[in-house]
N, C-alpha and C. Protein backbone atom coordinates (compact mmCIF):
# COMPACT_ATOMS: atom_id res chain seq x y z
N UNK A 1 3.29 -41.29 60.66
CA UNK A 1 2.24 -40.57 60.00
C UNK A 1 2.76 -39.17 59.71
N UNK A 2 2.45 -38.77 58.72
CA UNK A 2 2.91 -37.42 58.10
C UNK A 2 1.56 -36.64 57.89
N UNK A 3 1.34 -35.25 58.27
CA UNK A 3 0.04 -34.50 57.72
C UNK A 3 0.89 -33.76 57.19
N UNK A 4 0.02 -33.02 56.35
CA UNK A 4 0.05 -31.86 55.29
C UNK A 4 -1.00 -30.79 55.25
N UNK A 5 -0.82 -29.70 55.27
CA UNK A 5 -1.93 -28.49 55.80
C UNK A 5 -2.64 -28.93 54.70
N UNK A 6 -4.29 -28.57 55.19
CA UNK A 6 -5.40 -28.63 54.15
C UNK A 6 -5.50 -27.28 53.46
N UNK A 7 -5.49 -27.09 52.18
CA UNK A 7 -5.14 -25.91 51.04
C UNK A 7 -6.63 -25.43 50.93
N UNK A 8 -6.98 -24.61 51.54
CA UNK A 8 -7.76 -23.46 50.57
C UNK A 8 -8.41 -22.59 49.44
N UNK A 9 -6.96 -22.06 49.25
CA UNK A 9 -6.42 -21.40 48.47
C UNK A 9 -5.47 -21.93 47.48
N UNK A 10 -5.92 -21.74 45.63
CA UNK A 10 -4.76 -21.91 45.23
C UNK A 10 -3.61 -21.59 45.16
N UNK A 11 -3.19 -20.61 45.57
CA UNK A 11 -2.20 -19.61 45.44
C UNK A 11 -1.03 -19.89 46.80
N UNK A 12 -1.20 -21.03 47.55
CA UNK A 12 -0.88 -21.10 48.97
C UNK A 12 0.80 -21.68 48.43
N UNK A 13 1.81 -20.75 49.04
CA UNK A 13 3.63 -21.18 47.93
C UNK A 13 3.52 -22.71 48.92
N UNK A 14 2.90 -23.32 49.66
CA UNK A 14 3.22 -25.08 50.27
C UNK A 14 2.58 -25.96 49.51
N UNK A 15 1.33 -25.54 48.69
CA UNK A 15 0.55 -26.62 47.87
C UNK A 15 0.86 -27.75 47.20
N UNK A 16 2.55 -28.19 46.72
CA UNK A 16 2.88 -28.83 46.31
C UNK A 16 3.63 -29.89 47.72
N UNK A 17 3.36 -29.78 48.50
CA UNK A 17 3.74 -30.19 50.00
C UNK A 17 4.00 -31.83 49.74
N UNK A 18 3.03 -32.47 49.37
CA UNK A 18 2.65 -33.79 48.99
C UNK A 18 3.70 -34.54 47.79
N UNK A 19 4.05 -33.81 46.70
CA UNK A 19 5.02 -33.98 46.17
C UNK A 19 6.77 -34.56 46.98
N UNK A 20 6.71 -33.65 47.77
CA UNK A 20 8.24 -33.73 47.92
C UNK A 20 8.17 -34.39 49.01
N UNK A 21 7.03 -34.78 50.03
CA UNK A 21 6.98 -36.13 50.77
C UNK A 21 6.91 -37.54 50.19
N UNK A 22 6.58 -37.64 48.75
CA UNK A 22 6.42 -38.93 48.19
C UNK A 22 7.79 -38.77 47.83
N UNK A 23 8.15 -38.07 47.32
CA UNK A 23 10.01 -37.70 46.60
C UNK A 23 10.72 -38.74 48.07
N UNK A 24 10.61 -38.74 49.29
CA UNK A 24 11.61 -38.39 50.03
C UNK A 24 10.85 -39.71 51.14
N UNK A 25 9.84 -40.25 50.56
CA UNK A 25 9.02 -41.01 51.66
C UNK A 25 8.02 -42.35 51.00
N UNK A 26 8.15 -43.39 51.28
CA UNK A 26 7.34 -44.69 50.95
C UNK A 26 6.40 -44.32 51.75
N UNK A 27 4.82 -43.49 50.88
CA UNK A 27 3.94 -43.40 51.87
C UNK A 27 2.64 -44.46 51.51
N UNK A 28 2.06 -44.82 52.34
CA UNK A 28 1.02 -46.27 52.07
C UNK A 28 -0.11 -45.14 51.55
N UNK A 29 -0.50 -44.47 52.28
CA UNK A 29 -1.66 -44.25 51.55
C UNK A 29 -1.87 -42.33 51.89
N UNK A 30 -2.68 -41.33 50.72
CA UNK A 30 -3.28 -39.95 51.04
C UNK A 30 -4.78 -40.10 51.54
N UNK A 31 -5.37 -39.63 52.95
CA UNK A 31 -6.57 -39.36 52.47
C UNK A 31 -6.78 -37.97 53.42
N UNK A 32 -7.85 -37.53 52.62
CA UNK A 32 -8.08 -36.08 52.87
C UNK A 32 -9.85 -35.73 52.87
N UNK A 33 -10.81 -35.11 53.09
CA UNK A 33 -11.68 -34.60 52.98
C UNK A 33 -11.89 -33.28 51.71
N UNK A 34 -13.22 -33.45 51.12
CA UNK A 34 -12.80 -32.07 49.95
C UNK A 34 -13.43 -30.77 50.91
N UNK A 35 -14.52 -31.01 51.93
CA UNK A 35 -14.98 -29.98 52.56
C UNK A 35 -14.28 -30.54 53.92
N UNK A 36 -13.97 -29.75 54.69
CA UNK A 36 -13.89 -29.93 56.41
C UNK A 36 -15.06 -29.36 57.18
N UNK A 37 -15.89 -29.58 57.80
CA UNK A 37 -16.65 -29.15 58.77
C UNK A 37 -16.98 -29.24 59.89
N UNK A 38 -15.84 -29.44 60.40
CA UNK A 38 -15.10 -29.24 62.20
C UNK A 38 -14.47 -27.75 62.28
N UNK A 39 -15.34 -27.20 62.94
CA UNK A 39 -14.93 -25.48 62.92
C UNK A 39 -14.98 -24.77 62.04
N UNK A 40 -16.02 -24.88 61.37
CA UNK A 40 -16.30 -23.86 60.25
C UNK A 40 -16.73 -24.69 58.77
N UNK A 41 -16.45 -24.44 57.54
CA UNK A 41 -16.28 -25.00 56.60
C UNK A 41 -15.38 -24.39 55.75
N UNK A 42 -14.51 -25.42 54.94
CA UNK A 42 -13.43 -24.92 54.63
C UNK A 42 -13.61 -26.04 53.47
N UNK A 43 -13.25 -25.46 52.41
CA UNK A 43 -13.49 -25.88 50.97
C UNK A 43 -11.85 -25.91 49.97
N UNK A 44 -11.97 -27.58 50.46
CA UNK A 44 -10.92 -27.23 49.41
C UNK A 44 -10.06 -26.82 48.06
N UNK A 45 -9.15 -26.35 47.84
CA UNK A 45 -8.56 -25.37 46.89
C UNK A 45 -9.00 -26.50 45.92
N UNK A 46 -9.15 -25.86 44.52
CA UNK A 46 -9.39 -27.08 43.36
C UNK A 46 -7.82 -27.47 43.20
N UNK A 47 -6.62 -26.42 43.16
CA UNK A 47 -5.31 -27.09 42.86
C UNK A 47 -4.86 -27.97 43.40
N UNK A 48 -5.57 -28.13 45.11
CA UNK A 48 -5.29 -28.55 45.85
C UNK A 48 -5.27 -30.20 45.86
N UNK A 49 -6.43 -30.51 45.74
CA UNK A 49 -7.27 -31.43 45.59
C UNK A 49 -6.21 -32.17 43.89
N UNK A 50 -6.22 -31.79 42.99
CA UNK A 50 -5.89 -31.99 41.62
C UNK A 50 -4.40 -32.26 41.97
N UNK A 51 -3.65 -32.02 42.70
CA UNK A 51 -1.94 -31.74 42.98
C UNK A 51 -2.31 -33.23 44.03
N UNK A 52 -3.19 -33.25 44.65
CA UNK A 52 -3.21 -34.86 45.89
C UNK A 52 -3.70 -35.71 44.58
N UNK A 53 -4.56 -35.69 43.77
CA UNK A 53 -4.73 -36.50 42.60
C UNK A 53 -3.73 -36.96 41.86
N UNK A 54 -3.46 -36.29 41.52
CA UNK A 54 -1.99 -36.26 40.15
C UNK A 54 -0.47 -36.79 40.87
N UNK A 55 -0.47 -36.55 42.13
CA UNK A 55 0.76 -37.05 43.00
C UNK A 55 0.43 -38.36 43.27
N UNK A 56 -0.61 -39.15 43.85
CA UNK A 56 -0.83 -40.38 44.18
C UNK A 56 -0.22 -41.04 42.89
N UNK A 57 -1.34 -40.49 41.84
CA UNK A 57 -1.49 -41.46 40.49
C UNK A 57 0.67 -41.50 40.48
N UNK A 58 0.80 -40.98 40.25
CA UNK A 58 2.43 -40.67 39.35
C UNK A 58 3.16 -41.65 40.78
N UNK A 59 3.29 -41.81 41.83
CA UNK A 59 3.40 -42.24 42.72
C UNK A 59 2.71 -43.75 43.67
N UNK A 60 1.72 -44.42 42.33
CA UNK A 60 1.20 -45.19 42.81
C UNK A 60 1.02 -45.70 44.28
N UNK A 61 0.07 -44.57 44.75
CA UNK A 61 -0.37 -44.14 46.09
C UNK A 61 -1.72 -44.12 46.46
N UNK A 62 -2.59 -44.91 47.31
CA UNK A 62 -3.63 -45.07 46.88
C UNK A 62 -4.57 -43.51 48.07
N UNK A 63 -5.64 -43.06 46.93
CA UNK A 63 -5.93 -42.07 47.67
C UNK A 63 -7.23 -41.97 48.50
N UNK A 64 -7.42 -41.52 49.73
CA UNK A 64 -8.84 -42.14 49.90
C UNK A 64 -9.50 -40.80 50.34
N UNK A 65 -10.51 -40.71 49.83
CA UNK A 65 -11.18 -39.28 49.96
C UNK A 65 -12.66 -39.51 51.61
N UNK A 66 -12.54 -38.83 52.20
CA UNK A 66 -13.51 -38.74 53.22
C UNK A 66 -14.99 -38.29 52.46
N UNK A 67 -15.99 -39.10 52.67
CA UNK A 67 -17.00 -38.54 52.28
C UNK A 67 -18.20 -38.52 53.51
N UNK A 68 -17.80 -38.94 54.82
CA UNK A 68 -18.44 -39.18 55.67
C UNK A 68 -19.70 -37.94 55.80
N UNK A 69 -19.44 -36.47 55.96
CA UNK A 69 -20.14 -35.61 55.90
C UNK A 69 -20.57 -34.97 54.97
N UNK A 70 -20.05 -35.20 53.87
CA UNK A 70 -20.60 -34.42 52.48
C UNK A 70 -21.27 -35.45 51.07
N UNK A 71 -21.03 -36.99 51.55
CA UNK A 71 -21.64 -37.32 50.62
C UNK A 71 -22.86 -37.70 50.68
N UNK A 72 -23.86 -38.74 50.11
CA UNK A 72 -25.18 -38.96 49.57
C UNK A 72 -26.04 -38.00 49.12
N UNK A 73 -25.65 -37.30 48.09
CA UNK A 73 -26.10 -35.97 47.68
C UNK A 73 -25.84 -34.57 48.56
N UNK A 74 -25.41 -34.46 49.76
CA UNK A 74 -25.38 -33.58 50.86
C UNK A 74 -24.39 -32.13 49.96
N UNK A 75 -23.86 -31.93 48.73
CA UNK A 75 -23.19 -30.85 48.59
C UNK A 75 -24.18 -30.65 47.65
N UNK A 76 -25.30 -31.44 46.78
CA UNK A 76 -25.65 -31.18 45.44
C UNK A 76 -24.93 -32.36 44.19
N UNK A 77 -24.64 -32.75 44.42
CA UNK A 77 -24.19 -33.80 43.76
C UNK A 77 -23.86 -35.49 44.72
N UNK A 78 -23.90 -36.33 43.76
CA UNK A 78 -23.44 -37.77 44.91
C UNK A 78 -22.51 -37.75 46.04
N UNK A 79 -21.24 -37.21 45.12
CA UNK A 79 -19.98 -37.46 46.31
C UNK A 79 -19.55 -35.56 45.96
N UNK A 80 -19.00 -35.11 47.04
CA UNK A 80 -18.37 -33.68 46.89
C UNK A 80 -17.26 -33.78 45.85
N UNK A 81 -16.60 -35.03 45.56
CA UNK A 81 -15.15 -34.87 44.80
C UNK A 81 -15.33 -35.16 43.48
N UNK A 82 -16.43 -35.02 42.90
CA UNK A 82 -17.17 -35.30 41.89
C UNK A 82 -17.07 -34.01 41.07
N UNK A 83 -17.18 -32.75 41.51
CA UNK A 83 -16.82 -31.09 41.41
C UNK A 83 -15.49 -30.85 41.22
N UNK A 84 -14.20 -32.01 41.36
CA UNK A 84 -13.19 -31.63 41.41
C UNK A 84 -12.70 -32.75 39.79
N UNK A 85 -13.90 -33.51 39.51
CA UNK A 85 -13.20 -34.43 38.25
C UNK A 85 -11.98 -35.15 38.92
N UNK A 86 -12.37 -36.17 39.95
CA UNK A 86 -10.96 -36.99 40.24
C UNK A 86 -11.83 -38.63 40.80
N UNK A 87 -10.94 -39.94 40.75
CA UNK A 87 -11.72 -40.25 41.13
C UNK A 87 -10.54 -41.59 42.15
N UNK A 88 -11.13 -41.31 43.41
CA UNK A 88 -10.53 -41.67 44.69
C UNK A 88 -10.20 -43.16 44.30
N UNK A 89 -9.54 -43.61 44.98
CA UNK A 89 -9.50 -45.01 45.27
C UNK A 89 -10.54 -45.86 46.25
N UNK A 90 -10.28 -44.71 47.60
CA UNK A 90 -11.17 -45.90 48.06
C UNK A 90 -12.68 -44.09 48.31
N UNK A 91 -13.93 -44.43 48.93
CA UNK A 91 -14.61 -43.57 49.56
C UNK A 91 -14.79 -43.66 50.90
N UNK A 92 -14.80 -42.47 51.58
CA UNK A 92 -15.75 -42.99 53.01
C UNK A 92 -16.64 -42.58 53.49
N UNK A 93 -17.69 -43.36 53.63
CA UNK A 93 -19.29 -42.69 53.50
C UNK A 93 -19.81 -43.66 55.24
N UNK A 94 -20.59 -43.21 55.61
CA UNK A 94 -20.86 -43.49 57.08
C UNK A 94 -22.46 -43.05 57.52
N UNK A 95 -22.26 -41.55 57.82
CA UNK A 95 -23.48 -41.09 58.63
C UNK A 95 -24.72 -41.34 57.43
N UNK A 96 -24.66 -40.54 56.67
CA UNK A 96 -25.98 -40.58 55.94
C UNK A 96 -26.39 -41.69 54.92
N UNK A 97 -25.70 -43.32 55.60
CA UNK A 97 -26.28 -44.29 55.14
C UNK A 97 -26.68 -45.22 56.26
């Protein structure tokens, strides 16, 4: 298993992190959360999010987005990654169904 820091910020010089692990690595699958809310809330970077999109696709990598805490309307919209224009492979939805 490989992690990759969760991005913030667009501006962060590691954001392309994900890139040069698929370059260098047969990885089965990305999944990530777009909000974290274990210790705070932390919102992820839009580049961020768009750079894990655009790397799977080019990399036929399947991506699976966490929706356990932010989806069934819970940000203002259905799913949180819906704000970012991408659309996951798989979802994961849990508590608020």
């Amino acid at each position: 298993m490989k992690r990759i820091k969760f991005f913030t910020a667009d501006d962060d010089l590691e954001i392309n992190r994900l890139e040069h692990l698929c370059e260098e690595n047969k990885i089965a699958f990305v999944m990530s959360e777009i909000i974290q809310g274990e210790g705070g809330v932390n919102v992820a970077s839009r580049k961020f999010i768009k750079n894990l999109y655009g790397t799977t696709r080019k990399y036929h990598v399947p991506l699976i987005i966490d929706e356990v805490q932010t989806g069934i309307g819970r940000t203002g919209r259905w799913r949180a990654y819906e704000y970012y224009d991408i659309k996951p492979d798989i979802k994961a939805v849990a508590k608020s169904i």
